[in-house]
N, C-alpha and C. Protein backbone atom coordinates (compact mmCIF):
# COMPACT_ATOMS: atom_id res chain seq x y z
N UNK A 1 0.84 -1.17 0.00
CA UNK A 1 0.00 0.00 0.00
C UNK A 1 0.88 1.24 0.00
N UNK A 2 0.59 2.68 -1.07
CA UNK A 2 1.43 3.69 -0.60
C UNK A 2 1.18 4.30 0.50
N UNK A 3 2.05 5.21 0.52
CA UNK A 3 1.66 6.34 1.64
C UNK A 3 0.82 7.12 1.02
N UNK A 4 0.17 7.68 1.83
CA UNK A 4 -1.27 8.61 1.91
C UNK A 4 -0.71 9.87 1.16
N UNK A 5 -1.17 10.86 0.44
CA UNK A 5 -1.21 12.00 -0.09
C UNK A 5 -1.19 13.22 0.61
N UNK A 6 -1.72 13.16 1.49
CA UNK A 6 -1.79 14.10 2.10
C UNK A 6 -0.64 14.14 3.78
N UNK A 7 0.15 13.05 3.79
CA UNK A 7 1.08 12.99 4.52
C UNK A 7 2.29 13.56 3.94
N UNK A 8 2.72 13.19 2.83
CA UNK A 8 3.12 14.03 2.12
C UNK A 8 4.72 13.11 1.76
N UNK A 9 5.61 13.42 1.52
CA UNK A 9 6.61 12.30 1.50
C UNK A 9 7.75 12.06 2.41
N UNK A 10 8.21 10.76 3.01
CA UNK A 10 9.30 10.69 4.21
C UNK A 10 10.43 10.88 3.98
N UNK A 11 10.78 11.93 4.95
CA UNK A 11 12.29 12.13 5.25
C UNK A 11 12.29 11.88 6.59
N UNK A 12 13.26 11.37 6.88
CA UNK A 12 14.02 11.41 8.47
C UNK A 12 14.13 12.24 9.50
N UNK A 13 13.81 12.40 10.45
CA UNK A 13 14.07 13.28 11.50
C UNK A 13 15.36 13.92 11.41
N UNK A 14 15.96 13.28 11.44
CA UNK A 14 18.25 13.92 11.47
C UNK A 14 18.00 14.62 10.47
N UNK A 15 17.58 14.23 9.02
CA UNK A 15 18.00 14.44 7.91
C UNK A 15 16.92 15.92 7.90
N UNK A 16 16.01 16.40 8.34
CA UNK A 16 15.44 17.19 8.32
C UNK A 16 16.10 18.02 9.38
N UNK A 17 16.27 17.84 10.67
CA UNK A 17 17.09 18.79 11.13
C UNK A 17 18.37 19.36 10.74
N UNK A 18 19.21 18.76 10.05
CA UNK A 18 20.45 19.01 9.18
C UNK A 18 20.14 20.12 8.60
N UNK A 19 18.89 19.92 7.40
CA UNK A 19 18.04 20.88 6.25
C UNK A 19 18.03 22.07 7.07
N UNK A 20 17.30 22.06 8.55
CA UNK A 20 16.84 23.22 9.04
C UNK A 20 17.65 23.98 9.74
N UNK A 21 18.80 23.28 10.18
CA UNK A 21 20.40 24.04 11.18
C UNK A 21 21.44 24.45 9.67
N UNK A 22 20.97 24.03 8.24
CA UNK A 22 21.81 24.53 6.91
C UNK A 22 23.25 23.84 7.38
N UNK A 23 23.24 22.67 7.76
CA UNK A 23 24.53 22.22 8.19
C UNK A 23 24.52 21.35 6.34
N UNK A 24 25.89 20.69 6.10
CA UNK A 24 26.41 20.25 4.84
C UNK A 24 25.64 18.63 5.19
N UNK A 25 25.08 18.24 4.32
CA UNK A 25 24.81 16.90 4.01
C UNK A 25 25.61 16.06 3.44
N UNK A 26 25.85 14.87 4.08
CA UNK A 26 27.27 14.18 3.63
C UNK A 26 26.56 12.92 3.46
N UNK A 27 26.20 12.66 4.20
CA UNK A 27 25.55 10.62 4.21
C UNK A 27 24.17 10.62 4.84
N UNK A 28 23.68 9.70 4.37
CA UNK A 28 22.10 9.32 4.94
C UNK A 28 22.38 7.76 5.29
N UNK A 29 21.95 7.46 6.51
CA UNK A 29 21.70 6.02 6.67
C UNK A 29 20.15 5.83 6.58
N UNK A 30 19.48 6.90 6.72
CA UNK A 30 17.92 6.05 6.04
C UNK A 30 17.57 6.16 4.70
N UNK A 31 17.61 4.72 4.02
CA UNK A 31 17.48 4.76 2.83
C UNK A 31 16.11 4.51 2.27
N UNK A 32 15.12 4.75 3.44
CA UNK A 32 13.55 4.31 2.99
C UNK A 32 13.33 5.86 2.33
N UNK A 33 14.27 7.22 2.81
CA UNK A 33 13.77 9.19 3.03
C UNK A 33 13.71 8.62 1.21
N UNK A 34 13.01 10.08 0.71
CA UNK A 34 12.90 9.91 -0.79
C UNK A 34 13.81 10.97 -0.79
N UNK A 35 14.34 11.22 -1.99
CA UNK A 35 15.50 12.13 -2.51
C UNK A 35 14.71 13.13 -2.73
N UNK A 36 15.17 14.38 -2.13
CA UNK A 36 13.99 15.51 -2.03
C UNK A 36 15.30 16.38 -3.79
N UNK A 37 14.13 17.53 -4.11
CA UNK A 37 14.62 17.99 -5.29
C UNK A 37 15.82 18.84 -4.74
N UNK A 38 16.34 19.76 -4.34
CA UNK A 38 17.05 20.52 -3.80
C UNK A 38 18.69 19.85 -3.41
N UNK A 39 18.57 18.46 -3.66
CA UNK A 39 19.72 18.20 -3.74
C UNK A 39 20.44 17.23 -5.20
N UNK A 40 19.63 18.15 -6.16
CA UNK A 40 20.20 17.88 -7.54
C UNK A 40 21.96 18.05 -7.55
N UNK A 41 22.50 17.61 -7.83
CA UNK A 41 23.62 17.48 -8.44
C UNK A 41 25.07 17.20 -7.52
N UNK A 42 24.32 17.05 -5.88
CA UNK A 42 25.58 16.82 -4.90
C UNK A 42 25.71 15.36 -5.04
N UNK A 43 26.24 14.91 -4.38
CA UNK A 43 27.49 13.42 -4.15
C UNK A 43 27.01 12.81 -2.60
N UNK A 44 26.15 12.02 -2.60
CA UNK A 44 25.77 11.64 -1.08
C UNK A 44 25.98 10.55 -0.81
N UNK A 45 26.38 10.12 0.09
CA UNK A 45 26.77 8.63 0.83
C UNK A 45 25.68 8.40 1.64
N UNK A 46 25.35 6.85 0.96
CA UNK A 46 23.87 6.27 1.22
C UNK A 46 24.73 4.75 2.40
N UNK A 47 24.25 4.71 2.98
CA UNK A 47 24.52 3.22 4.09
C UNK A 47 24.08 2.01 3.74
N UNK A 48 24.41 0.62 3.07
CA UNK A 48 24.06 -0.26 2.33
C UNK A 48 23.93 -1.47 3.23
N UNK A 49 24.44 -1.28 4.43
CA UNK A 49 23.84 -2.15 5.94
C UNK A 49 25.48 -2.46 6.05
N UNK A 50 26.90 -2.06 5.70
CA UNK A 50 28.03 -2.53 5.93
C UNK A 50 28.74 -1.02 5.68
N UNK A 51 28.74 -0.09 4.50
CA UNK A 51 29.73 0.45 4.53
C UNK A 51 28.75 1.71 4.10
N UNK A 52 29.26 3.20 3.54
CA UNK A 52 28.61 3.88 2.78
C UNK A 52 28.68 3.93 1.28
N UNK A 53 28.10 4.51 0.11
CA UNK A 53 28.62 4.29 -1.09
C UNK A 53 27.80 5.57 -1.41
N UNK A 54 28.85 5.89 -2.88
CA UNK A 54 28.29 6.94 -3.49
C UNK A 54 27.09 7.13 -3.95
N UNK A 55 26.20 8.27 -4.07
CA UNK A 55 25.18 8.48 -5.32
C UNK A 55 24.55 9.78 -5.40
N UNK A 56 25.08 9.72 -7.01
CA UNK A 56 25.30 11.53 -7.36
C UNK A 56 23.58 11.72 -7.76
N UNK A 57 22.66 12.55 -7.46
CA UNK A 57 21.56 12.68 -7.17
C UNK A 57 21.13 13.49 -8.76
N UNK A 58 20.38 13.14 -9.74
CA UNK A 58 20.15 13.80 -10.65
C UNK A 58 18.69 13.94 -10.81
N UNK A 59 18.20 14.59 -11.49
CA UNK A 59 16.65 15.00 -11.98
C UNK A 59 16.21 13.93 -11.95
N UNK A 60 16.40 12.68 -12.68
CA UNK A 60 15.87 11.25 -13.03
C UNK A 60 15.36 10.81 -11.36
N UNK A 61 16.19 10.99 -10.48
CA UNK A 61 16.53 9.93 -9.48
C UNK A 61 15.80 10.91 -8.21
N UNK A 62 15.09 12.19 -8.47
CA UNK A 62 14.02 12.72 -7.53
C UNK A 62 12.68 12.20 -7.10
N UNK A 63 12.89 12.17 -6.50
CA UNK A 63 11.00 11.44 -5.86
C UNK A 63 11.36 9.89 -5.71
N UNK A 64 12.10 9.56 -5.45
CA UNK A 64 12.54 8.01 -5.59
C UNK A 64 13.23 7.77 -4.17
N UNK A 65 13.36 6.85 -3.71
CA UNK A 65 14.40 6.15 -2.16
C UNK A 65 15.72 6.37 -2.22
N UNK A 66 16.28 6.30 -1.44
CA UNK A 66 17.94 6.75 -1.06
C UNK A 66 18.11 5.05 -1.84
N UNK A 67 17.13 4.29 -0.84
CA UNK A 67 18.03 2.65 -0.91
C UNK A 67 17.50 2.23 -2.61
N UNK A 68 16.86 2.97 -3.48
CA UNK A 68 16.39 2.00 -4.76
C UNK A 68 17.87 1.87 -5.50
N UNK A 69 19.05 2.83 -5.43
CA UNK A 69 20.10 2.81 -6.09
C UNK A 69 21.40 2.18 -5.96
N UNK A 70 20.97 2.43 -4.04
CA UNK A 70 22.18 0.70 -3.66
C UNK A 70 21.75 -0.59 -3.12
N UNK A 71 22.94 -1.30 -4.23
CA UNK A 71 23.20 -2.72 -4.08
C UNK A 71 22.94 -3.08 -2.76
N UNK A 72 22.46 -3.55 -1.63
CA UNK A 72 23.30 -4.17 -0.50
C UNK A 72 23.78 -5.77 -0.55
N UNK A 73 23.42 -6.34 -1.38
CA UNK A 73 23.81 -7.96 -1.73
C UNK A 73 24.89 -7.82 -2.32
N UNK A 74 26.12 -8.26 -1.98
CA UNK A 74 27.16 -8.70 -3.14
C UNK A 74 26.99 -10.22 -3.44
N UNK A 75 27.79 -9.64 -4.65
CA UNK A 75 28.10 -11.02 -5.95
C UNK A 75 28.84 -12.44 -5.46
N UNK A 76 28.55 -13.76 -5.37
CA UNK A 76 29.19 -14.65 -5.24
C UNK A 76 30.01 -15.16 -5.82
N UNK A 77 31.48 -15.06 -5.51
CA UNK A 77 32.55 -15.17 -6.05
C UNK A 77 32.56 -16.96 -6.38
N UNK A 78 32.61 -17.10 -7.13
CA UNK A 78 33.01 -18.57 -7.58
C UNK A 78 34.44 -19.16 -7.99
N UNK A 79 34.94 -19.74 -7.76
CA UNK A 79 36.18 -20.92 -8.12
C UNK A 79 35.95 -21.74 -8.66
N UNK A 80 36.78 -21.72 -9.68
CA UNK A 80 36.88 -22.93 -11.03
C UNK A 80 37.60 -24.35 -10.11
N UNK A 81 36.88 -25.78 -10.21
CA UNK A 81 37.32 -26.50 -9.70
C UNK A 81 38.91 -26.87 -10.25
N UNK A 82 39.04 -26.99 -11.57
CA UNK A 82 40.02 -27.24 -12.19
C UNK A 82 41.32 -27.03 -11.52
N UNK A 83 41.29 -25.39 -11.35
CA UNK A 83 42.41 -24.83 -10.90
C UNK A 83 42.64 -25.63 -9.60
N UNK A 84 41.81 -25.93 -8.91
CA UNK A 84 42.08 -26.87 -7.32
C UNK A 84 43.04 -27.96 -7.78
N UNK A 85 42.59 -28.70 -8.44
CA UNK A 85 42.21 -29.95 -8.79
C UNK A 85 44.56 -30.27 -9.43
N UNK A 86 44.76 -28.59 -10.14
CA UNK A 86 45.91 -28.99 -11.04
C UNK A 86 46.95 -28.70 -9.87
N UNK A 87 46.34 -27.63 -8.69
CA UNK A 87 47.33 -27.34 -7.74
C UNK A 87 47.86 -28.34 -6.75
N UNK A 88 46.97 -29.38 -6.79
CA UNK A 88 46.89 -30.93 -5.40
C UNK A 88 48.00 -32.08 -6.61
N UNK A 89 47.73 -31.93 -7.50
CA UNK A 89 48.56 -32.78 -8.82
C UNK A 89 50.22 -32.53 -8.65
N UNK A 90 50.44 -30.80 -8.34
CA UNK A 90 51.65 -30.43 -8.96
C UNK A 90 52.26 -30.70 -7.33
């Protein structure tokens, strides 16, 4: 279900007091806040549940989640048996 219309859209408590003390925005760890317009074109570090990572905020990517743009799953590295297999030989 969305959120209601007339609630209007979520940002974070921190992340709104930041806005309102005009302090510099550097990282968000809530990645549910939506990317408000006003921060077109800065460089923000989003929290992916381990580290922070970049994401440069453009027109496209307004009205949308901090978290729709990062990964938090990495890739499973796989090993070729072979290579095992020639190193136990030699």
């Amino acid at each position: 279900m969305a959120r209601s219309i007339w609630k209007g859209v979520f940002l974070e408590k921190a992340f709104i007091k930041k806005i309102l003390n005009k302090q510099k925005i550097n990282f968000v760890w809530s990645r549910q806040s939506v990317i408000p317009a006003y921060l077109i074109g800065i460089t923000i570090l989003v929290h992916n549940g381990r580290f922070f990572k970049k994401l440069l905020v453009t027109r496209e990517k307004v009205g949308f989640k901090f978290g729709a743009f990062i990964i938090t799953r990495t890739k499973p590295k796989f090993q070729l048996k072979t290579k095992k297999i020639l190193k136990k030989k030699n």
